[in-house]
Protein backbone atom coordinates (compact mmCIF):
# COMPACT_ATOMS: atom_id res chain seq x y z
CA UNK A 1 108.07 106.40 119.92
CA UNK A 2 107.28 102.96 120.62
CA UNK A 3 109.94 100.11 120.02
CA UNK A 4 107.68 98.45 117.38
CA UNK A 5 107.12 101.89 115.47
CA UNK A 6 110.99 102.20 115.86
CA UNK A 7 112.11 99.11 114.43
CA UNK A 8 109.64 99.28 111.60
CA UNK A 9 111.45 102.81 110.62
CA UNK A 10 114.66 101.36 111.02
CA UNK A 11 113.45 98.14 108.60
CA UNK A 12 112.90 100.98 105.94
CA UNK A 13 115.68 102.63 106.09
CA UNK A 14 117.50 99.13 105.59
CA UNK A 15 115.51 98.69 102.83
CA UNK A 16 116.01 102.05 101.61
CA UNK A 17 119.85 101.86 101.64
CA UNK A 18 119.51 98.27 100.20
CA UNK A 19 118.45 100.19 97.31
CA UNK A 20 120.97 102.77 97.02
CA UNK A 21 123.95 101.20 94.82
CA UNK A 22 126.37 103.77 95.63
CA UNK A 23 125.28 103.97 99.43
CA UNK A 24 124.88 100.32 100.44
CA UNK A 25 128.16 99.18 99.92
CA UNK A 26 129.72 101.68 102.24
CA UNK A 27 127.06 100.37 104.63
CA UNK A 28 128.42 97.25 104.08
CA UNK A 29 132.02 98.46 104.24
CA UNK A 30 131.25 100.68 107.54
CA UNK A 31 128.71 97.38 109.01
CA UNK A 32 131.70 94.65 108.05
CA UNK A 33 128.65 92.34 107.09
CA UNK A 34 127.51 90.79 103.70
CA UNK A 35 124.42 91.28 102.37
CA UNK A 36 123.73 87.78 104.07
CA UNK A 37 124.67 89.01 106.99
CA UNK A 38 122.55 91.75 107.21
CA UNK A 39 119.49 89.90 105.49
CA UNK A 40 120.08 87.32 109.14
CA UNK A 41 120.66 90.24 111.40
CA UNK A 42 117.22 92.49 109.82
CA UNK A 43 115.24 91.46 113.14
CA UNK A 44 117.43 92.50 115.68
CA UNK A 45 116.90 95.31 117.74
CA UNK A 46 120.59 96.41 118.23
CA UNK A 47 121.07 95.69 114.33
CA UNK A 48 118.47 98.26 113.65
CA UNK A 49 120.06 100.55 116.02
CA UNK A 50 123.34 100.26 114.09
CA UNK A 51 121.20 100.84 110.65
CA UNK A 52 119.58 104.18 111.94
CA UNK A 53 123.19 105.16 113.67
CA UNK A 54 124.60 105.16 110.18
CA UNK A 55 121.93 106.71 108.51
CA UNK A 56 122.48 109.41 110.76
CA UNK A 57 125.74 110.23 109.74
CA UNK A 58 124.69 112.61 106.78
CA UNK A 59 121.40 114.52 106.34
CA UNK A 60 121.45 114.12 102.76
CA UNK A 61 121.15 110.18 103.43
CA UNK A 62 118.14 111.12 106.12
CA UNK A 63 116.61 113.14 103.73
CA UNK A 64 116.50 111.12 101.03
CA UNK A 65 115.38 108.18 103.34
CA UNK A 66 112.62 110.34 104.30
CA UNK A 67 111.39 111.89 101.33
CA UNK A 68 110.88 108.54 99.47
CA UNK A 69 109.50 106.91 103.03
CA UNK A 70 106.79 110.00 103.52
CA UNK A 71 108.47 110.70 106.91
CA UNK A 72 109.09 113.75 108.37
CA UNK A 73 112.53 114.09 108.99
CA UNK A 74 113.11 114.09 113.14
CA UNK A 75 111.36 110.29 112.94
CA UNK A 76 114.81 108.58 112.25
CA UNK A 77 116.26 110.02 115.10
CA UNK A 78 113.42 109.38 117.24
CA UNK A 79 113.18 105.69 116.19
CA UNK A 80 117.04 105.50 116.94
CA UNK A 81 116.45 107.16 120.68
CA UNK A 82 113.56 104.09 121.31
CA UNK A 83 116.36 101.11 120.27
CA UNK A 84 118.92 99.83 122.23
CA UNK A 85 121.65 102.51 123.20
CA UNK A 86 119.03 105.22 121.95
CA UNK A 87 118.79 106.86 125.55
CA UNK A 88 122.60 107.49 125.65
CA UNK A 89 124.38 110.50 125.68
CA UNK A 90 124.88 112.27 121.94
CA UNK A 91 127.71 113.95 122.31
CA UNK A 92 128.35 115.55 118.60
């Protein structure tokens, strides 16, 4: 995947957890951020690294995110493998 494909993915996922009012504050919690804070850091590569990274954390969240995004579900982990810290080691 290419890194403009990738961050566009990661962009709806942010969106898509902006719109979850029982998820996004835990993003917020796990992130440390404001909404602000986020809003500023939306074009940043390694910002929409962290975004995907979290979304990651529970296929309920990536299926959801998917379903409502018409994705199939192995494109959020792809987009996180084309952003910064993507081609490291996964060790779980």
């Amino acid at each position: 995947m290419k890194v403009e494909r990738a961050e566009t993915v990661a962009l709806q996922a942010l969106g898509w957890l902006a719109g979850q009012d029982e998820l996004f504050p835990v993003f917020l919690g796990a992130t440390g951020a404001t909404a602000e804070q986020v809003a500023a850091a939306a074009g940043q590569p390694a910002f929409l690294a962290a975004v995907l990274d979290f979304l990651l954390q529970d296929d309920a969240w990536i299926v959801g995110f998917c379903d409502g995004a018409g994705l199939e579900y192995t494109v959020p982990m792809q987009a996180r493998a084309a952003l910064p810290g993507g081609a490291l080691p996964h060790w779980t």
